[in-house]
C-alpha atoms as a PDB file:
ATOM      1  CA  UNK A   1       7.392 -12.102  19.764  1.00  0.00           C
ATOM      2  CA  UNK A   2       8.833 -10.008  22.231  1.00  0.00           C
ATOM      3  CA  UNK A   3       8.421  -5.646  21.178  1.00  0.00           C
ATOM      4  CA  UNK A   4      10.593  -4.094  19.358  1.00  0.00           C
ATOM      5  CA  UNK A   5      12.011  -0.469  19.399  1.00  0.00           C
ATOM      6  CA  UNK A   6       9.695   1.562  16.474  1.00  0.00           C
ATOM      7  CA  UNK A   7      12.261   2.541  13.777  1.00  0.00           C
ATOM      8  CA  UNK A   8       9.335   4.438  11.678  1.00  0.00           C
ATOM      9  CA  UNK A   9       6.379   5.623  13.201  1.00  0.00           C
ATOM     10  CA  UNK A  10       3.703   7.129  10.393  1.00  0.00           C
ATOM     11  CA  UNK A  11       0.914   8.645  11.412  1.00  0.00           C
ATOM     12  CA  UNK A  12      -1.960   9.652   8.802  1.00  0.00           C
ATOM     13  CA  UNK A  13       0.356  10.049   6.276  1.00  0.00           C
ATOM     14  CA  UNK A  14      -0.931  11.559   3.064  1.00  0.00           C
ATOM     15  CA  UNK A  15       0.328  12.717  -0.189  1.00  0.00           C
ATOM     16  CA  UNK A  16      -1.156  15.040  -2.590  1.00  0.00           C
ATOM     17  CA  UNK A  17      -0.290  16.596  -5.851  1.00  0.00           C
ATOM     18  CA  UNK A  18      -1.005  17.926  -9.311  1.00  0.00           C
ATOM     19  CA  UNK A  19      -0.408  16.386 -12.530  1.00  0.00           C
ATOM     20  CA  UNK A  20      -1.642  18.297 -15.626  1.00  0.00           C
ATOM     21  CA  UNK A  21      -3.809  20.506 -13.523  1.00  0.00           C
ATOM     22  CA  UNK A  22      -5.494  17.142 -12.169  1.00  0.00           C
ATOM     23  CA  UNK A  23      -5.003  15.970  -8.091  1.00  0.00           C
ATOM     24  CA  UNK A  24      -3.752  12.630  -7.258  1.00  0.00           C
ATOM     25  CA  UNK A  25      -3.887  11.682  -4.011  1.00  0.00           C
ATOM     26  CA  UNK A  26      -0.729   8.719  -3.851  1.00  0.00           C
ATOM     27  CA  UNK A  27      -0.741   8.120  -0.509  1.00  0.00           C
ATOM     28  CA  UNK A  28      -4.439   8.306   1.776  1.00  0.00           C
ATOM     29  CA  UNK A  29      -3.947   7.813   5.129  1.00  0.00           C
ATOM     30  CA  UNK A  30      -0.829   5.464   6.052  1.00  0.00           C
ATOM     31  CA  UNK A  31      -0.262   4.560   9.655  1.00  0.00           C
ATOM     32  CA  UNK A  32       2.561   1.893  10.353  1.00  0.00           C
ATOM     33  CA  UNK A  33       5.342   1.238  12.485  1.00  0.00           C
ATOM     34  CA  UNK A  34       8.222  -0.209  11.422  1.00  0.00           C
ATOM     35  CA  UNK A  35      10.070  -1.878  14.577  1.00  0.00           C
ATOM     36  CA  UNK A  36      13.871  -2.572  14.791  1.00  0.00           C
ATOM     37  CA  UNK A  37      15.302  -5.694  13.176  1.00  0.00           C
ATOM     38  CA  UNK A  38      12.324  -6.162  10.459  1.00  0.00           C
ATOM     39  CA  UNK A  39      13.008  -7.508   6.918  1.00  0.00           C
ATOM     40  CA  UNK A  40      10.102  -6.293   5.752  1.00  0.00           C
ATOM     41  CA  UNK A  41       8.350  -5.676   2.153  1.00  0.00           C
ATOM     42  CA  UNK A  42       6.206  -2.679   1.166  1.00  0.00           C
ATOM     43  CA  UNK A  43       4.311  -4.249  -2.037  1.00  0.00           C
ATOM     44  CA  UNK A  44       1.249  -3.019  -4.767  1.00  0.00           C
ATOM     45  CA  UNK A  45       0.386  -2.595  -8.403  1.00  0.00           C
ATOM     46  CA  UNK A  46       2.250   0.827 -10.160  1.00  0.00           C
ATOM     47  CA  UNK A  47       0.401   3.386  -8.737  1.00  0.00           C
ATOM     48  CA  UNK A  48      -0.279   1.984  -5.532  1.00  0.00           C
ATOM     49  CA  UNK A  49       1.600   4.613  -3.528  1.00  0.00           C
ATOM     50  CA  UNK A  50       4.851   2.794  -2.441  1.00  0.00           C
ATOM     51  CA  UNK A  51       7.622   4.595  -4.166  1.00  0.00           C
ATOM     52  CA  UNK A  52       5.836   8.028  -2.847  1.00  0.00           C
ATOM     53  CA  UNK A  53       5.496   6.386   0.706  1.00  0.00           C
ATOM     54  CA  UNK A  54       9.281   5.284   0.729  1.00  0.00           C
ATOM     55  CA  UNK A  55      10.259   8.503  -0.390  1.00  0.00           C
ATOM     56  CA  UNK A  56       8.050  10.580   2.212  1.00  0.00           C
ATOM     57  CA  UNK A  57       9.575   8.252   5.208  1.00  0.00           C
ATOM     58  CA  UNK A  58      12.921   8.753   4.238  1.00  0.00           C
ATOM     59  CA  UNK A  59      12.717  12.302   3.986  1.00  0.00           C
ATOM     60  CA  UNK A  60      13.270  13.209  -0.045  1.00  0.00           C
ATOM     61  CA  UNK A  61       9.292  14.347  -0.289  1.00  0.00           C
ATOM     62  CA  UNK A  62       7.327  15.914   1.986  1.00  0.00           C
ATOM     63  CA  UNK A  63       3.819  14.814   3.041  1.00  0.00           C
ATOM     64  CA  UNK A  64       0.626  17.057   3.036  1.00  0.00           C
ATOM     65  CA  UNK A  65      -0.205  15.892   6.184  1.00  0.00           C
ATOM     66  CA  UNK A  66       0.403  13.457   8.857  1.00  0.00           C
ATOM     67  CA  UNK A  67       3.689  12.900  10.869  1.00  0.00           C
ATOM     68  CA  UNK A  68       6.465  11.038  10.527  1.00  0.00           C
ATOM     69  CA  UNK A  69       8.687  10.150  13.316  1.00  0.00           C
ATOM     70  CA  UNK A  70      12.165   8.517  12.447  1.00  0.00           C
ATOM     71  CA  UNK A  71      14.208   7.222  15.588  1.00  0.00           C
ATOM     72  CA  UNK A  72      12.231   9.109  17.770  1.00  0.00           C
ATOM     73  CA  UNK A  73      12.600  12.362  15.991  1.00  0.00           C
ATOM     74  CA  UNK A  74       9.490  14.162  13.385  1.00  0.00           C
ATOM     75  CA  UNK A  75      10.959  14.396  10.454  1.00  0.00           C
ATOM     76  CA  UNK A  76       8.846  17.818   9.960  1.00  0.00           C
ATOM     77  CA  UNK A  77      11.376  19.138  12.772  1.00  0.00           C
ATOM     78  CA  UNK A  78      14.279  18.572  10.865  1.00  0.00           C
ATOM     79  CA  UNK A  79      14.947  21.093   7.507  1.00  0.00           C
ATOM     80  CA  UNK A  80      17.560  22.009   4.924  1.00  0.00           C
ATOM     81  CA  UNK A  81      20.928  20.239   5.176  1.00  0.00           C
ATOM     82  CA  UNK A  82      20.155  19.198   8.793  1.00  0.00           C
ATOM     83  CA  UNK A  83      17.333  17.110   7.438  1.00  0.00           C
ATOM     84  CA  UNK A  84      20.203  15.942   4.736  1.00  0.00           C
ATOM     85  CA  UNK A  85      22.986  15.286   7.220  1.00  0.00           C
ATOM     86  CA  UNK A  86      20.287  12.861   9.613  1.00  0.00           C
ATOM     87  CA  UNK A  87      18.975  11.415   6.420  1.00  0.00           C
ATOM     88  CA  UNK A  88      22.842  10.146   6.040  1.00  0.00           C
ATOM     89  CA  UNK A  89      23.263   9.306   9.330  1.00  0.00           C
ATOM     90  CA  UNK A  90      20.342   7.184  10.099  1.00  0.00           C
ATOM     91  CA  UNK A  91      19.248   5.954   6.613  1.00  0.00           C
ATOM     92  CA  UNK A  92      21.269   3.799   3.876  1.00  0.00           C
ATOM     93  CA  UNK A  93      19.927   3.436   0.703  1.00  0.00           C
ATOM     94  CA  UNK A  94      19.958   0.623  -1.675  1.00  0.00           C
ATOM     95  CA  UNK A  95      18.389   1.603  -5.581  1.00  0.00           C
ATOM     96  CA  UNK A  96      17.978  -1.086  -8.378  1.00  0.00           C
ATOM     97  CA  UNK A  97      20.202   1.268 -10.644  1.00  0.00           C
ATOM     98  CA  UNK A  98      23.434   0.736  -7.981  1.00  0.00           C
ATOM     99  CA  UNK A  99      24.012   4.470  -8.187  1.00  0.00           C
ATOM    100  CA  UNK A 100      28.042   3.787  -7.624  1.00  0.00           C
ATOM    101  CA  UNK A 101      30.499   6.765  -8.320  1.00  0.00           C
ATOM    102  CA  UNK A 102      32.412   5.107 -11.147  1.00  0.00           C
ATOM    103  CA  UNK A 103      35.527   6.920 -10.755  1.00  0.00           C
ATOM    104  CA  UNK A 104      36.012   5.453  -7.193  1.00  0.00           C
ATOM    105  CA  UNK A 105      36.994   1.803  -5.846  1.00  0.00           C
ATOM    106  CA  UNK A 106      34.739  -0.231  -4.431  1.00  0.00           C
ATOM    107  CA  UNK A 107      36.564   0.957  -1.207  1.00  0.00           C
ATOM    108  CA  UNK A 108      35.921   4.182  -2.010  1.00  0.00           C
ATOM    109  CA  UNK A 109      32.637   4.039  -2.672  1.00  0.00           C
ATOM    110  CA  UNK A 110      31.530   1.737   0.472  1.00  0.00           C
ATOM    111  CA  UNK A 111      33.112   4.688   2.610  1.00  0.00           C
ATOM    112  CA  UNK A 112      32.412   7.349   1.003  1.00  0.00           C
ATOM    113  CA  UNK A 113      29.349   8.100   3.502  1.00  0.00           C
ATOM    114  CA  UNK A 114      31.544   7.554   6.675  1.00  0.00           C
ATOM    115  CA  UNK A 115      34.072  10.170   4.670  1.00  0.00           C
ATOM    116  CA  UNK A 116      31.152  13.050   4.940  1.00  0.00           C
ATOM    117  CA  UNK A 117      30.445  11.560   7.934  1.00  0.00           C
ATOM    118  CA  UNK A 118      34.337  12.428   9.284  1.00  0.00           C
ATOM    119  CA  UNK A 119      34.859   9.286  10.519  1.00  0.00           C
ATOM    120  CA  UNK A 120      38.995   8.676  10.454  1.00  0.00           C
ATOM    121  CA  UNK A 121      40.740   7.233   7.791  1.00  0.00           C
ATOM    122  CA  UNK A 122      41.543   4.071   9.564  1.00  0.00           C
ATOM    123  CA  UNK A 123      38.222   3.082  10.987  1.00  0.00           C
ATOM    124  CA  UNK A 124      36.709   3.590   7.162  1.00  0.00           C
ATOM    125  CA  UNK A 125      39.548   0.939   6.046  1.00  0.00           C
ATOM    126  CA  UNK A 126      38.676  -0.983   8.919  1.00  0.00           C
ATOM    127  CA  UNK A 127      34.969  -0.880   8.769  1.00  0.00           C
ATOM    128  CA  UNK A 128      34.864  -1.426   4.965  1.00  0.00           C
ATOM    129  CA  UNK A 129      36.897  -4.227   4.777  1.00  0.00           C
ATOM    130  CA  UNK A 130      35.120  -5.824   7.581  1.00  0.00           C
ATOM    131  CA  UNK A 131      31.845  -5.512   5.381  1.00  0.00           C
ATOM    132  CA  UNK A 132      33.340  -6.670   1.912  1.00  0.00           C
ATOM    133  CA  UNK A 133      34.021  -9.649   3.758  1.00  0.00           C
ATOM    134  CA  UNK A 134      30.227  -9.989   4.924  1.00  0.00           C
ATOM    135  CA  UNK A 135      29.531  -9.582   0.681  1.00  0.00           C
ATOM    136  CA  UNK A 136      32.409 -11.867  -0.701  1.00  0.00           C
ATOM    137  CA  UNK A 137      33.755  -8.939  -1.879  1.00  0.00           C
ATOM    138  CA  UNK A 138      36.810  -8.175   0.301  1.00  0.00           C
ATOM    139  CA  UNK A 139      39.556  -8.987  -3.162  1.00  0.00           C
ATOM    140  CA  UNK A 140      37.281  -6.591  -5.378  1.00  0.00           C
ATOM    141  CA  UNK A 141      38.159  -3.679  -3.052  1.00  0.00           C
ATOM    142  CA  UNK A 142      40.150  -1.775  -5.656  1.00  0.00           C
ATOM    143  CA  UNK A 143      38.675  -2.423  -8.530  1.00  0.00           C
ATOM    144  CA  UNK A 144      36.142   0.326 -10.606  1.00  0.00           C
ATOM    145  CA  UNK A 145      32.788  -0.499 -10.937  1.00  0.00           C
ATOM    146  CA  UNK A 146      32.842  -1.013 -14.643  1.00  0.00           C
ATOM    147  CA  UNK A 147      34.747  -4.273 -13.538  1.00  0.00           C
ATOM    148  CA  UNK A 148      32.126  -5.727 -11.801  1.00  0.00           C
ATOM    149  CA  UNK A 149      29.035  -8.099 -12.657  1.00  0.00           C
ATOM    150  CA  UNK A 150      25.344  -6.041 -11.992  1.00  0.00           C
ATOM    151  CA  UNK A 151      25.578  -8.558  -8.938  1.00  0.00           C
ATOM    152  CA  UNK A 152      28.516  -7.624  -7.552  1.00  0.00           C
ATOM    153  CA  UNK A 153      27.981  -3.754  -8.075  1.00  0.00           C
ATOM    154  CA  UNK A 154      24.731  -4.518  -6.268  1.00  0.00           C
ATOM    155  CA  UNK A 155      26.432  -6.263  -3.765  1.00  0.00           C
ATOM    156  CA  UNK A 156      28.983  -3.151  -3.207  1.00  0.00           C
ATOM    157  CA  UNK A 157      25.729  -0.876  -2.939  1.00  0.00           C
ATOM    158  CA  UNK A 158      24.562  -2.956  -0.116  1.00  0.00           C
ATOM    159  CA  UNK A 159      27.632  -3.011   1.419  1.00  0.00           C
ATOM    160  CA  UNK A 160      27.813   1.079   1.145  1.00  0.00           C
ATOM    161  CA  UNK A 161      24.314   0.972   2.783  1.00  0.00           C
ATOM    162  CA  UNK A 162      25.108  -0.923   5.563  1.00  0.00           C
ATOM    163  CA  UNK A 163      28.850  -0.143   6.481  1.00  0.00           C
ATOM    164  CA  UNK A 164      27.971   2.625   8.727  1.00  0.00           C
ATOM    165  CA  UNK A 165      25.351   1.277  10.663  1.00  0.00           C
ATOM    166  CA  UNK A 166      22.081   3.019  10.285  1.00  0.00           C
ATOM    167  CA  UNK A 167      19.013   2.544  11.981  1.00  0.00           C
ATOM    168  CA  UNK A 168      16.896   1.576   8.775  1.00  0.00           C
ATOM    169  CA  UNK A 169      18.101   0.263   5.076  1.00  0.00           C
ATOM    170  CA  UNK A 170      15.428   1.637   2.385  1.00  0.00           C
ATOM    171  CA  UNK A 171      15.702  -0.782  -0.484  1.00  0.00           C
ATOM    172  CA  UNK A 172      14.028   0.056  -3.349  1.00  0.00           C
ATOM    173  CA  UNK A 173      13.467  -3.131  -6.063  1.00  0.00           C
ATOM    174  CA  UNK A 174      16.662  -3.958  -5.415  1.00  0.00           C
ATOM    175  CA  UNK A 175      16.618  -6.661  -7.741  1.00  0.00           C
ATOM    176  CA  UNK A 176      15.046  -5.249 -10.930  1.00  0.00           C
ATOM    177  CA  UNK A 177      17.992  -5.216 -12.814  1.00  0.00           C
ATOM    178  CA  UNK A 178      19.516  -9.056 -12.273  1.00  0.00           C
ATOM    179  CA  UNK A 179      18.759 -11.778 -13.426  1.00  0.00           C
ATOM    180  CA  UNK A 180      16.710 -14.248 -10.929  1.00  0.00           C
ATOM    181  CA  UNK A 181      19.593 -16.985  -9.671  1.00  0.00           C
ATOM    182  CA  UNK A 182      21.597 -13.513  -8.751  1.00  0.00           C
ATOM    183  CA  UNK A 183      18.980 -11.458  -7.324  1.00  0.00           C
ATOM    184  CA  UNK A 184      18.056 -14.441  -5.426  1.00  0.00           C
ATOM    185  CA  UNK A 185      21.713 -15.335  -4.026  1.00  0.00           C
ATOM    186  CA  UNK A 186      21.947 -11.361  -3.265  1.00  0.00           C
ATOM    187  CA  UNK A 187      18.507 -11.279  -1.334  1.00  0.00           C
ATOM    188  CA  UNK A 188      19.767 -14.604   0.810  1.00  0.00           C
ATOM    189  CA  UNK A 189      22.676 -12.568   1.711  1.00  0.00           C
ATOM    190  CA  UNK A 190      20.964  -9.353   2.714  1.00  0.00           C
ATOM    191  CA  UNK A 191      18.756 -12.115   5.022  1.00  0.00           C
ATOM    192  CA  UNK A 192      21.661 -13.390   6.269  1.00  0.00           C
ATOM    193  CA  UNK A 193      22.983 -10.070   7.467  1.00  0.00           C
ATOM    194  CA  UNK A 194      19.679  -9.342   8.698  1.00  0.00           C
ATOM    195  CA  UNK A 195      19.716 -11.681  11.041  1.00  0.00           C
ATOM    196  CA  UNK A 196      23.385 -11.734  11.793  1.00  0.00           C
ATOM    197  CA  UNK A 197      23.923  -7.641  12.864  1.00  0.00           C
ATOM    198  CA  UNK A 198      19.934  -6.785  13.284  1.00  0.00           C
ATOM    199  CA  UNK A 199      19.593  -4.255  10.697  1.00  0.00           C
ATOM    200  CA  UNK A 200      16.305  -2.912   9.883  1.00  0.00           C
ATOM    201  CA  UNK A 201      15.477  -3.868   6.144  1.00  0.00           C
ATOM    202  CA  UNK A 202      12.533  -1.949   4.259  1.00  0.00           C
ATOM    203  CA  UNK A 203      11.569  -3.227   0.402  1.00  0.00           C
ATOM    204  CA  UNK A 204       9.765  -1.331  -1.451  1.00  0.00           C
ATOM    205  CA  UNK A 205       9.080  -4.296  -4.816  1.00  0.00           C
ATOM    206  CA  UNK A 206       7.188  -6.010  -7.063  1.00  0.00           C
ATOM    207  CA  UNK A 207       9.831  -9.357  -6.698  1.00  0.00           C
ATOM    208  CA  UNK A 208       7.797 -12.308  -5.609  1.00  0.00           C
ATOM    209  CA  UNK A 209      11.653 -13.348  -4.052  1.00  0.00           C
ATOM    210  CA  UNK A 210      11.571 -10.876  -1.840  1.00  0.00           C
ATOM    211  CA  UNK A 211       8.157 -11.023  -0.777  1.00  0.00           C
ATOM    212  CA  UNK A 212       8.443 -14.791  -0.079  1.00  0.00           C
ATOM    213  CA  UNK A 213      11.832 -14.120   1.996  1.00  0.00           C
ATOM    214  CA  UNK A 214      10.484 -10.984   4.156  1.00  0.00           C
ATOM    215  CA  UNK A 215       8.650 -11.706   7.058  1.00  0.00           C
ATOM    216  CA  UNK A 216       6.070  -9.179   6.811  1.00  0.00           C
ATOM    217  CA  UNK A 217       4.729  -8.083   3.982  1.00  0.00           C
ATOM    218  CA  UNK A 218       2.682  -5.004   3.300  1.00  0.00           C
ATOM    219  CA  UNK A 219       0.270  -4.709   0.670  1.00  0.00           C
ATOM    220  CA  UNK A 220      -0.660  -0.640  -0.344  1.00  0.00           C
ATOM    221  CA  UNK A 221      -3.593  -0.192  -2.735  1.00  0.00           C
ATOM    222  CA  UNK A 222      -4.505   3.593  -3.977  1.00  0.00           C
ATOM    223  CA  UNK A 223      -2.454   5.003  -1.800  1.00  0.00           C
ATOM    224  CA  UNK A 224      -3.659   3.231   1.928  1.00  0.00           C
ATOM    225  CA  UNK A 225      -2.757  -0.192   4.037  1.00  0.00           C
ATOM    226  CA  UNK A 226      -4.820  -3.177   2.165  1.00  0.00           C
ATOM    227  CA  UNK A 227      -3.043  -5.810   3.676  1.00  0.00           C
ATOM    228  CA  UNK A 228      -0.864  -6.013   6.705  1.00  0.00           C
ATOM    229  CA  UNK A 229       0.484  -9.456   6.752  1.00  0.00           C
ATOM    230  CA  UNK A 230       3.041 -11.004   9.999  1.00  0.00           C
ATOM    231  CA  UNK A 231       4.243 -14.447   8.928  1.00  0.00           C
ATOM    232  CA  UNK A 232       4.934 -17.247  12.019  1.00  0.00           C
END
């Protein structure tokens, strides 16, 4: 397999905190890189460290020590609504909650982050409807959320996290809230769009769907690497 260009570099990563006057150390030493193109899953037990890793990497925690290096830059170098603005530029994010703006269209909620981004009004239109066709979801472009299945408002957050091209999509149990034939048909898509436009896919999950569908799958245990498995 030929090298790819590191997406995420992490280099000692550790987390740190205090709960009830007690320290938990969630994440112990984490190196990885995370090369362009992956589809790959972060997976443990509750407790294990993931959620805190995903959030550390993506910049909405900080780390008590280490580095992390996004696209070449340390995220340590980057603060206040700079970090914010490259956060939005280089990461879309996919939650198992949807997190759509109810009051706005599908089409206005798949470009809503090229809108902050001041991208003009008929690229968006462009660019969106190009992607609702890559989700089925081209028709549904005016409709509210409310009007949609869980699927297909999971479908529309996928869309949202992909229509303006980041370098890395954070998806975090993006399936927890559908049923299995759904979640299933939704993960074949995000595979399929993987592999079509090369976008880097990070799971953080307990699904055994999408651990059987990413092709490397990382196993964290109290908060360091266990298991670092490349399938053929």
């Amino acid at each position: 397999m030929e090298k790819q260009t590191p997406i995420i570099v992490t280099e000692n990563v550790k987390k740190t905190y205090e709960d009830n006057g007690v320290e938990v150390r969630a994440v112990r030493g984490v190196d990885l890189t995370i090369s362009a193109g992956e589809f790959t899953a972060i997976v443990g037990p509750s407790g294990s460290g993931k959620t805190t890793f995903l959030n550390i990497i993506s910049g909405l925690d900080t780390l008590t020590s280490g580095r992390v290096v996004l696209n070449g830059k340390p995220l340590s170098d980057i603060k206040g609504s700079e970090l914010s603005d490259f956060r939005r530029d280089h990461i879309g994010f996919i939650f198992q909650a949807y997190n759509l703006i109810p009051v706005l269209t599908v089409e206005e909620n798949v470009e809503y982050i090229m809108l902050l981004q001041g991208v003009p009004k008929a690229e968006r239109h462009k660019r969106v409807m190009e992607i609702l066709a890559d989700v089925g979801l081209r028709e549904y472009a005016q409709r509210l959320p409310a009007k949609l299945s869980g699927g297909q408002q999971q479908r529309v957050a996928v869309a949202r996290a992909m229509v303006s091209n980041p370098d890395l999509i954070l998806a975090d149990e993006p399936t927890a809230n559908l049923d299995s034939k759904t979640g299933s048909e939704l993960l074949d898509m995000m595979k399929e769009l993987n592999e079509k436009k090369g976008m880097t896919f990070l799971f953080s999950t307990h699904d055994e769907m999408i651990m059987k569908r990413a092709r490397r799958v990382i196993t964290l245990k109290d908060g360091i690497v266990a298991a670092d498995v490349l399938k053929k």
